[in-house]
PDB file of N, CA and C in Angstrom:
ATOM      1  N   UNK A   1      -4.170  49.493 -40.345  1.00  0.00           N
ATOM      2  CA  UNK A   1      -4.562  50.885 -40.261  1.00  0.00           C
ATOM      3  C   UNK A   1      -4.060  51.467 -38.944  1.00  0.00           C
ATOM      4  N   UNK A   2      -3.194  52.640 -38.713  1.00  0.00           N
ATOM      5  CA  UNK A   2      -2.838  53.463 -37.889  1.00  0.00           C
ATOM      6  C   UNK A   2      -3.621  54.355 -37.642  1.00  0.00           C
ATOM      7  N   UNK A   3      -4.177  54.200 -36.186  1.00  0.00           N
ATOM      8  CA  UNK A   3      -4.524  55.848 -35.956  1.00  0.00           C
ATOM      9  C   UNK A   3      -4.125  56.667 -35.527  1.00  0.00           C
ATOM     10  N   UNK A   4      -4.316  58.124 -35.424  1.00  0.00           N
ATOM     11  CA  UNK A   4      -3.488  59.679 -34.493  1.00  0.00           C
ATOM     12  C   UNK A   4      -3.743  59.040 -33.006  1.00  0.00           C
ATOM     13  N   UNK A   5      -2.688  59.337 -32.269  1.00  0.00           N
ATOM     14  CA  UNK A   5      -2.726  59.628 -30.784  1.00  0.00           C
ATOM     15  C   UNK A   5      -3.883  60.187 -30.520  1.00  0.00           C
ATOM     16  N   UNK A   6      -4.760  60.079 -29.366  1.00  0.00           N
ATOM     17  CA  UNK A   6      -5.814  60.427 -28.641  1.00  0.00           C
ATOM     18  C   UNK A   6      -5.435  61.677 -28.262  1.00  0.00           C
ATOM     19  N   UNK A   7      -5.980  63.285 -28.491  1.00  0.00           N
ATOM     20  CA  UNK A   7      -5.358  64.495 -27.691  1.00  0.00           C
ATOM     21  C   UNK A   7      -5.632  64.663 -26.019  1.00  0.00           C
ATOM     22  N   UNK A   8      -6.123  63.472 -25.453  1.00  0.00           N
ATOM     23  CA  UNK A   8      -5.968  63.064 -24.191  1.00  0.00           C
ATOM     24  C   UNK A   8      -4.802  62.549 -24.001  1.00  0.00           C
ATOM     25  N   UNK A   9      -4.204  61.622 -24.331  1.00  0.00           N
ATOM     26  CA  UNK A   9      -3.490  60.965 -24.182  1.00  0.00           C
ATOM     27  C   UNK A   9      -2.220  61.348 -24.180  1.00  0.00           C
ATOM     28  N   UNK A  10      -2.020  62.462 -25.479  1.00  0.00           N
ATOM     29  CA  UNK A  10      -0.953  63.391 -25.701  1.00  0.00           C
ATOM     30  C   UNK A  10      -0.729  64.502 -24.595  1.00  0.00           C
ATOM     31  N   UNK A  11      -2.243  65.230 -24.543  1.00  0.00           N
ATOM     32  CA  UNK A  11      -2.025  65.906 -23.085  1.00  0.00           C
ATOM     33  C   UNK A  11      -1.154  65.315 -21.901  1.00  0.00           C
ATOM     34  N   UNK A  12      -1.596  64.237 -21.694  1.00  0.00           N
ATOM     35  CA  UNK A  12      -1.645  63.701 -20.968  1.00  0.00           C
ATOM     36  C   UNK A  12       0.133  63.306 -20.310  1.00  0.00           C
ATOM     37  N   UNK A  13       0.909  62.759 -21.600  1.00  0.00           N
ATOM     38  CA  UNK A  13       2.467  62.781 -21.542  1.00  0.00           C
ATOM     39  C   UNK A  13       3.134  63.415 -21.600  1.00  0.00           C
ATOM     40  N   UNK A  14       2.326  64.954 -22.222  1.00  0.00           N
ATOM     41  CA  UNK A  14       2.789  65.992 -21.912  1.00  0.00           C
ATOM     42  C   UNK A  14       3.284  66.652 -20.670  1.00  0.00           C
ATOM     43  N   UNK A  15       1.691  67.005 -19.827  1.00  0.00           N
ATOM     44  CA  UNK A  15       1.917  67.000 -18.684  1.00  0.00           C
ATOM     45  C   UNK A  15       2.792  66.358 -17.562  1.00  0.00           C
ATOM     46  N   UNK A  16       3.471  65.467 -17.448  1.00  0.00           N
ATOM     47  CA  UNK A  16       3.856  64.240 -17.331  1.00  0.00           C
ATOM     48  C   UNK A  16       5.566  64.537 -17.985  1.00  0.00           C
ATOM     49  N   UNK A  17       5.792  64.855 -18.485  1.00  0.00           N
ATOM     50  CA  UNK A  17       7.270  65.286 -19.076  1.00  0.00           C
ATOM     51  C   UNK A  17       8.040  66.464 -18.356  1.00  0.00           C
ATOM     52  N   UNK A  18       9.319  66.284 -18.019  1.00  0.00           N
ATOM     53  CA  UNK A  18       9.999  66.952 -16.983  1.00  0.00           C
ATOM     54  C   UNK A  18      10.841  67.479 -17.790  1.00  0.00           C
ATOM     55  N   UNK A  19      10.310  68.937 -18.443  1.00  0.00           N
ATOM     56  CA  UNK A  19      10.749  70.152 -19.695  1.00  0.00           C
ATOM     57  C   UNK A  19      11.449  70.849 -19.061  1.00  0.00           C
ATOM     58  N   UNK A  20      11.047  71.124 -17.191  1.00  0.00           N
ATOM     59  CA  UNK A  20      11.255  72.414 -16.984  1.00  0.00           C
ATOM     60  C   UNK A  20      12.361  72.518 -16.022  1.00  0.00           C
ATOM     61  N   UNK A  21      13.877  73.218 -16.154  1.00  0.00           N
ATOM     62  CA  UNK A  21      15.219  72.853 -14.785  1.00  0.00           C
ATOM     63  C   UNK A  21      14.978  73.897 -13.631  1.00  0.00           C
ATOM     64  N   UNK A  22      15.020  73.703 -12.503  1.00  0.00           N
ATOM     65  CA  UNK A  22      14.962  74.598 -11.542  1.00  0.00           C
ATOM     66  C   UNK A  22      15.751  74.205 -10.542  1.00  0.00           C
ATOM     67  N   UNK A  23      17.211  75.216  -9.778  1.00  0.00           N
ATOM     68  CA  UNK A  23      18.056  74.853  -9.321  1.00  0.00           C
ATOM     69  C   UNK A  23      17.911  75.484  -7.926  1.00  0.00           C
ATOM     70  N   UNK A  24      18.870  74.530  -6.972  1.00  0.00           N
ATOM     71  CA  UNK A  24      18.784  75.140  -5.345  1.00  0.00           C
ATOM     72  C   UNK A  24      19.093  76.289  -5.469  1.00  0.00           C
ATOM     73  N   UNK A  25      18.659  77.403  -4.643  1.00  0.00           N
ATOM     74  CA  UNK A  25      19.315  78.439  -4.763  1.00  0.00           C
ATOM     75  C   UNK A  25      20.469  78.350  -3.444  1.00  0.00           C
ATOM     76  N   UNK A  26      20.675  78.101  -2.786  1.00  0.00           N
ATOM     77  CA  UNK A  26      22.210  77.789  -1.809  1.00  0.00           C
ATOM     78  C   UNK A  26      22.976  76.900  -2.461  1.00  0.00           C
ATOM     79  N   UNK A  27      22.333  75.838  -3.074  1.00  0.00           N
ATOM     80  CA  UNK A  27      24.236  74.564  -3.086  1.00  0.00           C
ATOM     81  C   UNK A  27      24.032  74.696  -5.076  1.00  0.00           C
ATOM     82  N   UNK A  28      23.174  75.225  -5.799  1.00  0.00           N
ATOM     83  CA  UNK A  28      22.753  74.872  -7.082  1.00  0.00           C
ATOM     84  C   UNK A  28      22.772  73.729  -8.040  1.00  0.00           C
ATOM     85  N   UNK A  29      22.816  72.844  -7.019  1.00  0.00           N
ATOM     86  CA  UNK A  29      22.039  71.963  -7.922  1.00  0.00           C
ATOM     87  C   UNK A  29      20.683  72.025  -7.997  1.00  0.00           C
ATOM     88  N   UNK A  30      20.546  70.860  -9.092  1.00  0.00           N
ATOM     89  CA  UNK A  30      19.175  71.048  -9.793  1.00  0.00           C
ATOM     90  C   UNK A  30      18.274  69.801 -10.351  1.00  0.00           C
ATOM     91  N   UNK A  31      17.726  70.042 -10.684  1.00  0.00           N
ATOM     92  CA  UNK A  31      16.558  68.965 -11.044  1.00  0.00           C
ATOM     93  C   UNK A  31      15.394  69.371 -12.211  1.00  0.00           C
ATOM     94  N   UNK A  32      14.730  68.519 -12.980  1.00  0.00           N
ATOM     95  CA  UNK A  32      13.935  68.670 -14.119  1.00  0.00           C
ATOM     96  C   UNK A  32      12.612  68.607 -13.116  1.00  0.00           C
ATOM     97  N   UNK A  33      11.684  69.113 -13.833  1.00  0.00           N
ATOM     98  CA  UNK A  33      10.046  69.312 -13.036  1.00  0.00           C
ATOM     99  C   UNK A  33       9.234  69.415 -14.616  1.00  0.00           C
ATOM    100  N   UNK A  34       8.224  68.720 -13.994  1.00  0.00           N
ATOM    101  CA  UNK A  34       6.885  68.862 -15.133  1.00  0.00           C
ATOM    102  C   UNK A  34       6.710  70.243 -15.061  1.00  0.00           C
ATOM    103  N   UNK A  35       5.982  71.249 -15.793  1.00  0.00           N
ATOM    104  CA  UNK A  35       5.119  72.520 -16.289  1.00  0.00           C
ATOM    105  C   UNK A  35       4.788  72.958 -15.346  1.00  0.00           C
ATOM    106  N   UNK A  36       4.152  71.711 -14.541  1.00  0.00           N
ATOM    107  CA  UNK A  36       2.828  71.988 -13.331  1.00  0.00           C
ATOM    108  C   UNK A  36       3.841  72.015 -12.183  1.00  0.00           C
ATOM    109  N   UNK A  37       4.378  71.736 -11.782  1.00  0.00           N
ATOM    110  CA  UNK A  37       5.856  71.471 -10.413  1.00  0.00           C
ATOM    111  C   UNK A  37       6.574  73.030 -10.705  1.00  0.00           C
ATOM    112  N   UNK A  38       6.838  73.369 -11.851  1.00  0.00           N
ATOM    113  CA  UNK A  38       7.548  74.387 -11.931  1.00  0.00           C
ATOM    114  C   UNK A  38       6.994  75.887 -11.987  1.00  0.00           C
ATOM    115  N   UNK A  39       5.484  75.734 -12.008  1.00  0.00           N
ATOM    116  CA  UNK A  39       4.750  76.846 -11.345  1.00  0.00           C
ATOM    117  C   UNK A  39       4.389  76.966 -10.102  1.00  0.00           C
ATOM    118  N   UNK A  40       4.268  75.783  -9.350  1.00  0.00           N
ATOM    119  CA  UNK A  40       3.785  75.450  -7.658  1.00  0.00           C
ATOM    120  C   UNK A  40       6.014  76.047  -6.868  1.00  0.00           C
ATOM    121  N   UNK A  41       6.438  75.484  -7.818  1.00  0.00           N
ATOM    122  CA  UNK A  41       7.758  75.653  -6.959  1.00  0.00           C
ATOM    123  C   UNK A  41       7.998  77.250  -7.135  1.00  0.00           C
ATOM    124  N   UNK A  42       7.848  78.156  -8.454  1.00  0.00           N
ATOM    125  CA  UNK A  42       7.956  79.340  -8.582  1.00  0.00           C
ATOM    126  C   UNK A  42       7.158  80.044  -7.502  1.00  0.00           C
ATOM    127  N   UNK A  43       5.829  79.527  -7.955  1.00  0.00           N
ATOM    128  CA  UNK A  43       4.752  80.483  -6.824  1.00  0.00           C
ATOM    129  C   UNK A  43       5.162  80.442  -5.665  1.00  0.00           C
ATOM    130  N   UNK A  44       5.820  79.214  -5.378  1.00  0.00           N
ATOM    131  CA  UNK A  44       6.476  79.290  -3.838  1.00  0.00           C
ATOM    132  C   UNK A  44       7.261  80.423  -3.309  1.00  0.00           C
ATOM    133  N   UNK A  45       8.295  80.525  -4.322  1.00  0.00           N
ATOM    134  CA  UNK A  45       9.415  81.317  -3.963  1.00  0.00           C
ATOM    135  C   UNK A  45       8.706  82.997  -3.954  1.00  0.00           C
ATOM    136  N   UNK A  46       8.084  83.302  -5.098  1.00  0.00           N
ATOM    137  CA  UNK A  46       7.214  84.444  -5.304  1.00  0.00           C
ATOM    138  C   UNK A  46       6.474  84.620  -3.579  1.00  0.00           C
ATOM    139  N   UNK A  47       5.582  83.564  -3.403  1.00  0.00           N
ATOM    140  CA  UNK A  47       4.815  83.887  -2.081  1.00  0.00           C
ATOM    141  C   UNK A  47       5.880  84.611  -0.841  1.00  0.00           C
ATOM    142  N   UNK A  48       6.800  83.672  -0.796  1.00  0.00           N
ATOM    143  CA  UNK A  48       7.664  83.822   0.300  1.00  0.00           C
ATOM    144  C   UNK A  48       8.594  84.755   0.245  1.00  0.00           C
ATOM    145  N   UNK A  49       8.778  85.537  -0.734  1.00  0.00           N
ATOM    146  CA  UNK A  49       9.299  86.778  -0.774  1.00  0.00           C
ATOM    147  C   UNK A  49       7.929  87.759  -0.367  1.00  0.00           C
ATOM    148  N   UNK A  50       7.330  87.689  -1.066  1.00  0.00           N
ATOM    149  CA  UNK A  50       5.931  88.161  -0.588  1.00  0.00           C
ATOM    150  C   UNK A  50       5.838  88.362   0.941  1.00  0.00           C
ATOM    151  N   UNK A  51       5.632  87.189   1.769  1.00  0.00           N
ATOM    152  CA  UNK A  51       5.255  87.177   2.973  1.00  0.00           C
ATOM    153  C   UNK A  51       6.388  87.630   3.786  1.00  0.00           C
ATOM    154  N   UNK A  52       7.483  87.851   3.549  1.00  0.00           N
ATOM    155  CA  UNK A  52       8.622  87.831   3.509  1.00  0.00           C
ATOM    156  C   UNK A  52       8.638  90.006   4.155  1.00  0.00           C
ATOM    157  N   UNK A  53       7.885  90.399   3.173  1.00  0.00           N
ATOM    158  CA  UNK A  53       8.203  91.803   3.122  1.00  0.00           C
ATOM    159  C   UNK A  53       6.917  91.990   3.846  1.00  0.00           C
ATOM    160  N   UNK A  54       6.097  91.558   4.027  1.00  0.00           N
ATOM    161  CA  UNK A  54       4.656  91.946   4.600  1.00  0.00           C
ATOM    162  C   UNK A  54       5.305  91.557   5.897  1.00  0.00           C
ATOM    163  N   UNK A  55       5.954  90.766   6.427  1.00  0.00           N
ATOM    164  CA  UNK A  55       6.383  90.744   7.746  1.00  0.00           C
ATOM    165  C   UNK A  55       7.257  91.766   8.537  1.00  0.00           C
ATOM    166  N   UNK A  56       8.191  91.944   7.251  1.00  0.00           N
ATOM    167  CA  UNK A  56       9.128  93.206   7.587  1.00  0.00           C
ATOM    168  C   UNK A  56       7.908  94.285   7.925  1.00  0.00           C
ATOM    169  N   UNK A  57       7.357  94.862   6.879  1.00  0.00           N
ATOM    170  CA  UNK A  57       6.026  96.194   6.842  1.00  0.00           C
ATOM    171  C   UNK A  57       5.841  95.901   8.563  1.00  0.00           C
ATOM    172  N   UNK A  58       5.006  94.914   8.842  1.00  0.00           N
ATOM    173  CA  UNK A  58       4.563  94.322   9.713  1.00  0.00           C
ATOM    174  C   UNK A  58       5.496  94.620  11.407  1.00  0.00           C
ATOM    175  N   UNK A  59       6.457  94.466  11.264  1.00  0.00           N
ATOM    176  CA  UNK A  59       7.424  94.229  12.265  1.00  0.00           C
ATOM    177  C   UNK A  59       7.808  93.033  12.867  1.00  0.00           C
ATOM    178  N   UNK A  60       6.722  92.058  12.555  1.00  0.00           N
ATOM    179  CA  UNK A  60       6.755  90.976  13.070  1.00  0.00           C
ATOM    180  C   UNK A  60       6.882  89.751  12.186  1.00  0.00           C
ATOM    181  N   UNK A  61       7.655  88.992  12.632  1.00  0.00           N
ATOM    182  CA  UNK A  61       8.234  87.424  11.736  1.00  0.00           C
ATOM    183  C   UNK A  61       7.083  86.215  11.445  1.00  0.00           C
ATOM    184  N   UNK A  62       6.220  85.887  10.520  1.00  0.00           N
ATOM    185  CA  UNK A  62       5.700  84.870  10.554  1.00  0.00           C
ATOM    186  C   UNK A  62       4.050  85.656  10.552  1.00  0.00           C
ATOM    187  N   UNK A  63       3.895  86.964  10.261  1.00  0.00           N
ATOM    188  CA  UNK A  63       2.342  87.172  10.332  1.00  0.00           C
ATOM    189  C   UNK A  63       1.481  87.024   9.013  1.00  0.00           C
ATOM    190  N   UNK A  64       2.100  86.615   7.697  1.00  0.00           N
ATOM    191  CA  UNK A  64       1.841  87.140   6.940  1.00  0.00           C
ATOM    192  C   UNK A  64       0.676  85.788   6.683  1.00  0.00           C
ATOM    193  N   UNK A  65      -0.221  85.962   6.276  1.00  0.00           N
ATOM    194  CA  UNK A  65      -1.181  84.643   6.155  1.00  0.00           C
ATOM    195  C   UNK A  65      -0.436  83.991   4.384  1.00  0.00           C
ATOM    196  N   UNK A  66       0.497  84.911   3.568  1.00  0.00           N
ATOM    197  CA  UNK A  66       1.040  83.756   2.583  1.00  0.00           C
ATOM    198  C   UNK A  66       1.851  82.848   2.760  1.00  0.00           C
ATOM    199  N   UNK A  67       2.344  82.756   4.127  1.00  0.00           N
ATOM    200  CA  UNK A  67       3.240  81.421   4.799  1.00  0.00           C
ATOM    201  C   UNK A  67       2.373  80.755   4.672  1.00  0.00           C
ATOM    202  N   UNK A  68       0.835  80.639   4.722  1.00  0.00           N
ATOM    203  CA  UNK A  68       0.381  79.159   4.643  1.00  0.00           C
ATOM    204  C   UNK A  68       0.258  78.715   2.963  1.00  0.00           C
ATOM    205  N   UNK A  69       0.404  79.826   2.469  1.00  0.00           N
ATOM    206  CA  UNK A  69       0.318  79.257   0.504  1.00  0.00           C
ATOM    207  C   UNK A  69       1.924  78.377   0.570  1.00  0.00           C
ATOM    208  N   UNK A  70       2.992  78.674   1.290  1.00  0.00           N
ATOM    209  CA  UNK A  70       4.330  78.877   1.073  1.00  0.00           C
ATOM    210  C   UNK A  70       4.587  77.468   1.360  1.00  0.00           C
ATOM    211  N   UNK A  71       3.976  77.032   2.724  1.00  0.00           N
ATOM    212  CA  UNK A  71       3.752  75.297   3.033  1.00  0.00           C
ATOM    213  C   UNK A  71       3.351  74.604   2.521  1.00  0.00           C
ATOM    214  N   UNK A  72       2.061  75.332   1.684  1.00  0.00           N
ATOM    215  CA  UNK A  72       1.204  74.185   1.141  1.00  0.00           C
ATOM    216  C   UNK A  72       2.226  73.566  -0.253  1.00  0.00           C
ATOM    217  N   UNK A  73       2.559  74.801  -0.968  1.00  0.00           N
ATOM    218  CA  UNK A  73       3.191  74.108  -2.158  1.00  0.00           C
ATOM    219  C   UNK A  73       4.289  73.834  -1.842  1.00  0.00           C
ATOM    220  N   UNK A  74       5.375  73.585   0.016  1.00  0.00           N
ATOM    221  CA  UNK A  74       6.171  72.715   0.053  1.00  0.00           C
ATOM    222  C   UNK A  74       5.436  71.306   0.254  1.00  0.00           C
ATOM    223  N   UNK A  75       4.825  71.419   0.953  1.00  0.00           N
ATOM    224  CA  UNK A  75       3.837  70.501   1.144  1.00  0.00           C
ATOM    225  C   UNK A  75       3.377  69.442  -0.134  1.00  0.00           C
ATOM    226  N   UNK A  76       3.388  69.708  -0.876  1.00  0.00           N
ATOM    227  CA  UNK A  76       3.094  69.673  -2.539  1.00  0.00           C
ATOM    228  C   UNK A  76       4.097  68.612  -2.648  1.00  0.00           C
ATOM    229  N   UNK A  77       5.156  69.245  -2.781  1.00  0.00           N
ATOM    230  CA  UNK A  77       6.416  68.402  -2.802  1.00  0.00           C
ATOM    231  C   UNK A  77       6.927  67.344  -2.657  1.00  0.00           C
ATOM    232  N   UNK A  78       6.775  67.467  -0.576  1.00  0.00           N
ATOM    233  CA  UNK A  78       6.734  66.298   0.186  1.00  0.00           C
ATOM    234  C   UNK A  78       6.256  65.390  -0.802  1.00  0.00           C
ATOM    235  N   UNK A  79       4.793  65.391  -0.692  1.00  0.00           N
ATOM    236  CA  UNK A  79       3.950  64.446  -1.130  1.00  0.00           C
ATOM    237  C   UNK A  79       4.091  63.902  -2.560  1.00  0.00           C
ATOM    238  N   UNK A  80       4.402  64.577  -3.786  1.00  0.00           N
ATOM    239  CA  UNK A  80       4.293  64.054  -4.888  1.00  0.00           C
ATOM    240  C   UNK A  80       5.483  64.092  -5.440  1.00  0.00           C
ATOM    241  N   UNK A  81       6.392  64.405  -5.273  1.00  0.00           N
ATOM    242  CA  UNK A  81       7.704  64.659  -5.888  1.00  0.00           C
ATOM    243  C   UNK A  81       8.989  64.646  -4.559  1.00  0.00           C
ATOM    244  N   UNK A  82       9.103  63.859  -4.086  1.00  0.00           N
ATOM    245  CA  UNK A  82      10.163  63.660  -2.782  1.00  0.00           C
ATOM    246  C   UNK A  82      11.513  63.941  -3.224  1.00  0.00           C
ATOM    247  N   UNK A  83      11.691  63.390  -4.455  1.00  0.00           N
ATOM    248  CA  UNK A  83      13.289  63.520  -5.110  1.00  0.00           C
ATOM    249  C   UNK A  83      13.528  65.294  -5.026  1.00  0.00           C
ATOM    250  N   UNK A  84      12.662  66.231  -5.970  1.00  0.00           N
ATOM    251  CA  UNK A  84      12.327  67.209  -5.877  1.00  0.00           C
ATOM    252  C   UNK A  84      12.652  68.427  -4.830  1.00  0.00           C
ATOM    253  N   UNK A  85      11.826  68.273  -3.368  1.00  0.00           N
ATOM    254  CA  UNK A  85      11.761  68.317  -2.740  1.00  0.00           C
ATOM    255  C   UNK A  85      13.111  68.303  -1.889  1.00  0.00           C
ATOM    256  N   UNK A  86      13.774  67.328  -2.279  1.00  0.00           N
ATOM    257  CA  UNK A  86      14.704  67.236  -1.328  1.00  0.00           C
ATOM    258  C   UNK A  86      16.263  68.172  -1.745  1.00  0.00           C
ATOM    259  N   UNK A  87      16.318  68.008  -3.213  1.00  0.00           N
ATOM    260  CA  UNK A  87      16.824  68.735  -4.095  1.00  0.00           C
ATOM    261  C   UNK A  87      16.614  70.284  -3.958  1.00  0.00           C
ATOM    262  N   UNK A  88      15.487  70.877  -4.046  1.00  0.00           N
ATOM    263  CA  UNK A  88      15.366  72.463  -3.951  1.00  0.00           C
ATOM    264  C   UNK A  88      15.013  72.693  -3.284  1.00  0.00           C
ATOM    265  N   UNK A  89      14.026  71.952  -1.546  1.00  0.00           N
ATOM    266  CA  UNK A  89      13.608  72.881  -0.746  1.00  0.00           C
ATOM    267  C   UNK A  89      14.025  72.120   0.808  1.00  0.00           C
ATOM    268  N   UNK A  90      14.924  71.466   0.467  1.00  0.00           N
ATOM    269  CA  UNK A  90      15.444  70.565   2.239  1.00  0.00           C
ATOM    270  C   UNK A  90      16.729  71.110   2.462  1.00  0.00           C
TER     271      UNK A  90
END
């Protein structure tokens, strides 16, 4: 007797599956990312344009408090995905 996959389990390799391509933007190469990597790396780029123009508004380089969202999900990187990391944000 066969049973269905556990929908944990399926979640689970789901999550876990590298669906999504996202390329350097200077040299373009690129690399595959799970679902979850490829919203932390988007939000990145989103923030830092963000903080980006609030500094300009600002006059000043580095005030914008979304530089610390901008680290954290390089930060992200570092830590769980090094190949990644080194590929789109070194």
């Amino acid at each position: 007797m066969t049973t269905a996959p556990n929908k944990e389990i399926i979640d689970h390799i789901k999550s876990k599956a590298k669906t999504e391509e996202r390329m350097n933007r200077m040299n373009g190469e690129s690399i595959m990312l799970t679902k979850e990597e490829s919203i932390i790396h988007d939000r990145l780029f989103i923030n830092e344009l963000a903080a980006t123009l609030e500094d300009k508004a600002a006059g000043v380089d580095g005030t914008s408090k979304l530089w610390d969202k901008v680290r954290k999900d390089i930060n992200y990187f570092r830590q769980h995905n090094a190949e990644a990391y080194m590929v789109l944000l070194d």
